[in-house]
Protein backbone atom coordinates (compact mmCIF):
# COMPACT_ATOMS: atom_id res chain seq x y z
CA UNK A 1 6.80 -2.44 -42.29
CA UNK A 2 9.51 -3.63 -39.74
CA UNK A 3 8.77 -2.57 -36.25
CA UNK A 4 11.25 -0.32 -34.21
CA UNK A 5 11.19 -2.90 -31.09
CA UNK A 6 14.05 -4.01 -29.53
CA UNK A 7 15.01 -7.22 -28.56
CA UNK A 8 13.51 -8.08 -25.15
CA UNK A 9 16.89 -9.81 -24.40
CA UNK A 10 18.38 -6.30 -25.41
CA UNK A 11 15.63 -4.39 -22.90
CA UNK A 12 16.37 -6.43 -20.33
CA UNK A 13 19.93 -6.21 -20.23
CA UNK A 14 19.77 -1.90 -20.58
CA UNK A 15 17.30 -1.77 -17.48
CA UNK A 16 19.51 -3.78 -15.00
CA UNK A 17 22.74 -2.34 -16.22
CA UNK A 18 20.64 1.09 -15.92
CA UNK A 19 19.02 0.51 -12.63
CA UNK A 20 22.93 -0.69 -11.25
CA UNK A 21 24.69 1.91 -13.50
CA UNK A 22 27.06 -1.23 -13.60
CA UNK A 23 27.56 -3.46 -16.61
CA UNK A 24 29.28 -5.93 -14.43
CA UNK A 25 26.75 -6.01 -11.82
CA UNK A 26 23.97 -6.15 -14.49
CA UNK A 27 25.81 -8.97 -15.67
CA UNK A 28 25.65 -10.74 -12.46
CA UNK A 29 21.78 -10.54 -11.93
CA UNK A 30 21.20 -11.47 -14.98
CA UNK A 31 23.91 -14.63 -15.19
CA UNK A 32 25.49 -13.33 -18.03
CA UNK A 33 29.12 -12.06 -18.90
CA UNK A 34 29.89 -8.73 -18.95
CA UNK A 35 31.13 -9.20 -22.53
CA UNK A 36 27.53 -10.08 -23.36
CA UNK A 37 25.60 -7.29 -21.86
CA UNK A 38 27.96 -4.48 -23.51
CA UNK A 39 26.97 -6.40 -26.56
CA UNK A 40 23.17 -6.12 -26.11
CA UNK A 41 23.30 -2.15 -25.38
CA UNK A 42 25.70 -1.45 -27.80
CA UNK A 43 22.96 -3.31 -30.26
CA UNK A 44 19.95 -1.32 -28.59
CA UNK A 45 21.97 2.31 -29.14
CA UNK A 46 22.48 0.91 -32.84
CA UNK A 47 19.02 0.78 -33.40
CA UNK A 48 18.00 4.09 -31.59
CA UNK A 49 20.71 6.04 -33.24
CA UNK A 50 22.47 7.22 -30.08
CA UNK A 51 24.18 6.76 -26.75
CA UNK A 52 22.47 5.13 -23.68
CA UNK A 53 25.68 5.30 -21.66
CA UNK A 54 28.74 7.29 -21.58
CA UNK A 55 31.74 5.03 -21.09
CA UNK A 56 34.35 6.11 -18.50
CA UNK A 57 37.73 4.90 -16.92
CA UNK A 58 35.23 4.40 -13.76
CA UNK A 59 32.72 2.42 -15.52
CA UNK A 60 29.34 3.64 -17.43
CA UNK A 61 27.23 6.42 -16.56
CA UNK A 62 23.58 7.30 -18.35
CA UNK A 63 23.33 10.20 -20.65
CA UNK A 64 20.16 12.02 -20.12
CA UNK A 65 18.76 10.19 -23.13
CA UNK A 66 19.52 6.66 -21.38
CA UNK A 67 17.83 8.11 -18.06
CA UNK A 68 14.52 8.58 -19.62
CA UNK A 69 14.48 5.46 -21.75
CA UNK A 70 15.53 3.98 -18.61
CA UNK A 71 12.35 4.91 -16.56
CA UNK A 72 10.40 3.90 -19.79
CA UNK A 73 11.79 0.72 -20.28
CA UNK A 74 11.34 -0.29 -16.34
CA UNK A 75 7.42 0.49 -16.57
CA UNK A 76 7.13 -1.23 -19.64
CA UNK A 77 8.83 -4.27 -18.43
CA UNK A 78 6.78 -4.31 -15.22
CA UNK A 79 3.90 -3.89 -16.89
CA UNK A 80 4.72 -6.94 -19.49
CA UNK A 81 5.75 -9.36 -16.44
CA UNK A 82 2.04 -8.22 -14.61
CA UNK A 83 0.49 -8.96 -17.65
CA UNK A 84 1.80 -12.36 -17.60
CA UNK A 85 1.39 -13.46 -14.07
CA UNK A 86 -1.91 -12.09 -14.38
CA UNK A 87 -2.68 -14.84 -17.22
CA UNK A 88 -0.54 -17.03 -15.26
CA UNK A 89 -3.03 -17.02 -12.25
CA UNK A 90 -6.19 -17.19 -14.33
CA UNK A 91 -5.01 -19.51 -16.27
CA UNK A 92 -7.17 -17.73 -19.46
CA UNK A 93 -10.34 -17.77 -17.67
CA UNK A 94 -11.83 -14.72 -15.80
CA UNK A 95 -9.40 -11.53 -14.86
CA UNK A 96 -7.27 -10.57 -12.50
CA UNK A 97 -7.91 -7.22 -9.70
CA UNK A 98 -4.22 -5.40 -8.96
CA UNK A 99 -5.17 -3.93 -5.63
CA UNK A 100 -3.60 -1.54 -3.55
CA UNK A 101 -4.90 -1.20 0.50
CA UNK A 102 -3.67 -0.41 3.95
CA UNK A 103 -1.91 -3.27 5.57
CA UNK A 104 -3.86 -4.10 8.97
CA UNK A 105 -7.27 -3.19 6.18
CA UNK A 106 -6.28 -5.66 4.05
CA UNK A 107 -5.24 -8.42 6.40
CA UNK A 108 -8.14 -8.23 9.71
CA UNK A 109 -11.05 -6.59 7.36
CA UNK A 110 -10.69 -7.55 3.62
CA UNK A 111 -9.35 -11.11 3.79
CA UNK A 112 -11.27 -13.07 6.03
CA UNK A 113 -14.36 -11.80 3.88
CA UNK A 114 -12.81 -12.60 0.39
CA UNK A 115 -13.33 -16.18 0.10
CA UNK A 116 -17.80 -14.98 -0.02
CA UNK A 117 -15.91 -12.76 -3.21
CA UNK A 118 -14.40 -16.03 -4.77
CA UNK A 119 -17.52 -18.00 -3.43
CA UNK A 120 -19.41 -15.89 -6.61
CA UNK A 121 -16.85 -15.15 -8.60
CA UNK A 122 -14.71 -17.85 -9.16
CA UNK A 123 -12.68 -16.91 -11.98
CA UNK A 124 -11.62 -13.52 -10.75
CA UNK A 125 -8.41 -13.35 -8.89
CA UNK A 126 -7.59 -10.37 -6.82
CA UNK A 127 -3.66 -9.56 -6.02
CA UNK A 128 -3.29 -7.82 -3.00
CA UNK A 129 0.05 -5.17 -2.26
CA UNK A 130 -0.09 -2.84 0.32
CA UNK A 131 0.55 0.85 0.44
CA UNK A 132 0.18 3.50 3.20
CA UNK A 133 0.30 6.43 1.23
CA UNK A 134 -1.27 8.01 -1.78
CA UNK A 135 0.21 7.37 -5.49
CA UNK A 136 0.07 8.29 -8.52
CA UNK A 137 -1.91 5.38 -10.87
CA UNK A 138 -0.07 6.28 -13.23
CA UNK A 139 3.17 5.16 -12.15
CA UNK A 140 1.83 1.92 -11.01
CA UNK A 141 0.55 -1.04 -11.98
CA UNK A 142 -2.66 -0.87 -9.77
CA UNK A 143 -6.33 -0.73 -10.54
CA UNK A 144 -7.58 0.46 -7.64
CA UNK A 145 -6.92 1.24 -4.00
CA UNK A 146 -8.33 1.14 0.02
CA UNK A 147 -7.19 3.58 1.77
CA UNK A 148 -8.61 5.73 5.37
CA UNK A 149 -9.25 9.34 4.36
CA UNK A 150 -10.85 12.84 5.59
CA UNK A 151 -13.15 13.90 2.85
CA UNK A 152 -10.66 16.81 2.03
CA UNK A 153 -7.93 14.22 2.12
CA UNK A 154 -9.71 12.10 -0.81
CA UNK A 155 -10.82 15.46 -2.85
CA UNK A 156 -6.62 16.45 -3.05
CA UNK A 157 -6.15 13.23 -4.35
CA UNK A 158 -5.39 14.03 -7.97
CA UNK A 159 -6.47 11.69 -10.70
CA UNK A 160 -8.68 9.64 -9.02
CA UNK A 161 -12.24 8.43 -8.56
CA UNK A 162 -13.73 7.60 -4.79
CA UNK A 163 -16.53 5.56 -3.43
CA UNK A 164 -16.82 5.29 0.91
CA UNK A 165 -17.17 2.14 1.96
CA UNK A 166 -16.82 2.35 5.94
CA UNK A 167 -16.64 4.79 8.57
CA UNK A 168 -14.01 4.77 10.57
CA UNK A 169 -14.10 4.93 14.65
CA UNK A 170 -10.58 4.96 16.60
CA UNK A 171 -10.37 4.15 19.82
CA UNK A 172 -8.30 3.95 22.70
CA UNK A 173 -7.02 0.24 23.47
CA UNK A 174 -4.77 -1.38 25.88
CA UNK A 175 -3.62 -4.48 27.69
CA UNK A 176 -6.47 -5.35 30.58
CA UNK A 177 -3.76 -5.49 32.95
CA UNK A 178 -2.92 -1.68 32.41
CA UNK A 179 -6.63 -1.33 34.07
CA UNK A 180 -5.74 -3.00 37.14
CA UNK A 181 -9.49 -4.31 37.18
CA UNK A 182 -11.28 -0.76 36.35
CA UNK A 183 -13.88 -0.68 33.51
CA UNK A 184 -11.77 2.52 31.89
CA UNK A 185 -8.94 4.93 32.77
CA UNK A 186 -9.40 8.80 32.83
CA UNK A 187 -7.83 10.83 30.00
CA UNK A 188 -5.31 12.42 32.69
CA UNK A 189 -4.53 9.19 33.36
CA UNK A 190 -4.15 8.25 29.88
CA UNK A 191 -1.60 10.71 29.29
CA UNK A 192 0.16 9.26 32.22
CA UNK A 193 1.37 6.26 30.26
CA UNK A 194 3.03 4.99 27.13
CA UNK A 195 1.89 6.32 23.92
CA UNK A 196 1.78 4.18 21.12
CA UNK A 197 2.43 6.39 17.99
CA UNK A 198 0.81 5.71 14.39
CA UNK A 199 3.79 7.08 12.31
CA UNK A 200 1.08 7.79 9.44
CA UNK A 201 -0.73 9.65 11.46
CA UNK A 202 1.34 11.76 14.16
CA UNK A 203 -1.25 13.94 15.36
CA UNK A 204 -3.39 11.88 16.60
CA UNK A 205 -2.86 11.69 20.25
CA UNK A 206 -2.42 15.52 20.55
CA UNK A 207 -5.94 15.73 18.76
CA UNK A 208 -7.47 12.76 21.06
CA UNK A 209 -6.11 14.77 24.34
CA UNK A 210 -7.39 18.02 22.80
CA UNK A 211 -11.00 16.97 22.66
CA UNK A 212 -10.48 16.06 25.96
CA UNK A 213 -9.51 19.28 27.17
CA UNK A 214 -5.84 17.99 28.33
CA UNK A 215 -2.71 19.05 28.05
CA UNK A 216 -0.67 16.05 27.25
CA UNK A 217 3.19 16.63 27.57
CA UNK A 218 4.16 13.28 25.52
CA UNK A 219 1.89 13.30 23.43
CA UNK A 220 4.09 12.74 20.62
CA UNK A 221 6.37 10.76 23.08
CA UNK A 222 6.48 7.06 22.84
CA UNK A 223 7.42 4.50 19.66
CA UNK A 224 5.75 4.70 16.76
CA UNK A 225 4.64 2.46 14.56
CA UNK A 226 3.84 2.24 10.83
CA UNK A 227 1.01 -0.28 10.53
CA UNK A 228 -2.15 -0.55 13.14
CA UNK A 229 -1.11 -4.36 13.42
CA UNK A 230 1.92 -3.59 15.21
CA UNK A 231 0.70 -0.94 17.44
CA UNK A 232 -2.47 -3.09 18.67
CA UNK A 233 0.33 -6.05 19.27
CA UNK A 234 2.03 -3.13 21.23
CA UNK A 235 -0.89 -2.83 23.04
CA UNK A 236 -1.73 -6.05 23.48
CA UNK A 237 1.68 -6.65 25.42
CA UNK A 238 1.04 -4.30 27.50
CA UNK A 239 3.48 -1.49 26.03
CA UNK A 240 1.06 1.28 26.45
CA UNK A 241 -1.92 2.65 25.33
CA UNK A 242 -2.65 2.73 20.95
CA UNK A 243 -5.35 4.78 19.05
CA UNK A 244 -6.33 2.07 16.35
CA UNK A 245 -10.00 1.56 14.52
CA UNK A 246 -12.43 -0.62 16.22
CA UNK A 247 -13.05 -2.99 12.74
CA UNK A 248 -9.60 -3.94 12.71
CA UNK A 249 -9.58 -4.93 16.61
CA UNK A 250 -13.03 -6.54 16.59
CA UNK A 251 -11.29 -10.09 17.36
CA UNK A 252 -8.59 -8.49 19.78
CA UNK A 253 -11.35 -6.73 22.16
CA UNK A 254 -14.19 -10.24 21.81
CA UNK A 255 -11.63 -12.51 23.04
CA UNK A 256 -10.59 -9.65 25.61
CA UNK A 257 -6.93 -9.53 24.46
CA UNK A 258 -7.71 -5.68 24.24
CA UNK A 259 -9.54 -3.44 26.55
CA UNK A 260 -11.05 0.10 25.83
CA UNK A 261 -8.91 2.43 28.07
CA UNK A 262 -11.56 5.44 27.61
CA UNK A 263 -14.56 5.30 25.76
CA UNK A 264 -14.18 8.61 23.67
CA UNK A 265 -13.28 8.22 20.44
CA UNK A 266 -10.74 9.87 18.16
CA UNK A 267 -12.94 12.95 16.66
CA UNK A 268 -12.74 12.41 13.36
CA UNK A 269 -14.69 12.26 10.14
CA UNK A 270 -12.44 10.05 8.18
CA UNK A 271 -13.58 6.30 5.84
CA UNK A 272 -12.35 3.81 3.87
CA UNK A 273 -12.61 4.50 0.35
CA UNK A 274 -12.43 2.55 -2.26
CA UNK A 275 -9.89 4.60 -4.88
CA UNK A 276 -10.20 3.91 -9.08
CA UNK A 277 -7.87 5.84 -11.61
CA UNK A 278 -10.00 8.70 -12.93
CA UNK A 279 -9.52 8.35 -16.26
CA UNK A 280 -9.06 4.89 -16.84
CA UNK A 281 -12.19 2.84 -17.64
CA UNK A 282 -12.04 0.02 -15.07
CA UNK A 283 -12.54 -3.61 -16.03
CA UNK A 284 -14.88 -6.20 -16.10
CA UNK A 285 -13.05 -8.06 -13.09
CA UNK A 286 -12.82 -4.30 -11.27
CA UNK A 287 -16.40 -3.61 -11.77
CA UNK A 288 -17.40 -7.11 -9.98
CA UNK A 289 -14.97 -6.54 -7.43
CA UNK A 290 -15.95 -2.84 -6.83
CA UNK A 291 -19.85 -3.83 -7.06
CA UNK A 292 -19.14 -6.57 -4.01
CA UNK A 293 -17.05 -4.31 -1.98
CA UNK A 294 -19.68 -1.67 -1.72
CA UNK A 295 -22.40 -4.18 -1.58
CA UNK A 296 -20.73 -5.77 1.69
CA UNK A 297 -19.84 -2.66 3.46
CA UNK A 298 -23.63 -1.29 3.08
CA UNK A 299 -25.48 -0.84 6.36
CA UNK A 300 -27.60 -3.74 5.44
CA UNK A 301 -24.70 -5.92 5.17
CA UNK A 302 -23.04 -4.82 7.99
């Protein structure tokens, strides 16, 4: 029995002249002629018995069939294309991990401990993006996820699956030379100078002056950054005064390019969990990853 599957030539051209809403412009990513993609869809609409595209005086436009063949075709063909790089970069042997994690996580914590990963599993190859949000697995391509979370904040998180891994402490950091030569700075004096804002997390100073018991003015004042990495660099120059975790400053405060402007820490009760699709029986290559992740961020390891 012959298959109803398109022509991945056919696929390809529909998603790009989808995604553009723009034969021409499809036809320009794609180094074709414009002649040539009109072809292809009018070949894919043959086959599906109807109209991807309504064809104006202005150009195309999707039909509401198109639109959600569209968003199935794109996820298929992402999927396909991860499926190959993945046996592109195992070369047959082993698997491959799609993981999602905080930036400044991924790149002061989980690299520079990685190589002891490859060390024991040589043929297991784990692809690193990086997300500050939550997302649906569903709509990705990932296999699991890192991410910092309140234990309510991990609960909410539909469709998933969580293990803790670390415990999070944030502290207050700085440039030395904001101390002027004192150990530590007093909260009022804290709230005296720049505040360097996590954009992921915009409460955080008015919580930190809170458990203080001050009133901070600005404490939503001052730039804010997306990524811990940049607001520790902020710091770092001497731009003010950052609430960032102590594991991903641990080289930053040892070779005294950071200082502790107050010793409280953020109250808080959130960790970094390690986040698997609910539903979705992981791997062989996510089960060795998962079981060395937890293994090194057990007390005993730590």
């Amino acid at each position: 029995m012959r298959r109803k599957i398109p022509a991945t030539q056919a696929l390809l051209c529909f998603e790009a002249a989808a995604r553009h809403e723009s034969f021409t412009r499809a036809a320009q990513e794609l180094s074709l002629t414009q002649s040539a993609i009109s072809r292809q869809i009018t070949t894919l609409e043959e086959l599906v018995g109807m109209a991807l595209f309504r064809r104006t005086r202005h150009g195309v436009a999707l039909t509401s069939a198109g639109t959600r063949y569209a968003a199935q075709v794109a996820s298929w063909l992402r999927g396909l294309e991860q499926d190959t790089l993945d046996l592109m970069s195992t070369r047959g042997h082993g698997g491959a991990v799609q993981l999602a994690s905080v930036p400044t996580f991924a790149a002061r914590w989980l690299l520079p401990r990685l190589p002891d990963f490859h060390a024991k599993h040589a043929n297991t190859v784990v692809h690193i993006e990086t997300r500050t949000r939550p997302f649906l697995f569903n709509d990705t391509s990932f296999d699991a996820a890192i991410f910092a979370c309140t234990e309510l904040q991990i609960r909410h998180w539909a469709g998933t699956r969580s293990y803790p891994l670390l415990q999070e402490e944030v502290i207050a950091v700085c440039s030395p030379a904001l101390l002027r030569g004192r150990r530590a700075l007093s909260a009022a004096e804290v709230a005296l100078l720049p505040l360097l804002q996590q954009s992921t997390r915009p409460d955080s100073w008015q919580s930190w002056f809170s458990a203080q018991g001050i009133e901070a003015a600005n404490a939503f004042a001052g730039p804010r950054y997306e990524q811990f990495s940049m607001a520790s660099s902020a710091a770092a120059c001497g731009m003010g005064v950052a609430l960032v975790p102590r594991l991903l400053i641990e080289a930053e405060l040892a070779r005294g390019e950071l200082a502790l402007a107050h010793p409280a820490p953020l109250p808080g009760e959130r960790h970094y969990y390690l986040v698997l699709p609910e539903n979705t029986e992981a791997g062989p290559a996510v089960e060795l990853f998962s079981a060395w992740l937890q293994s090194v961020c057990s007390p005993a390891a730590l």
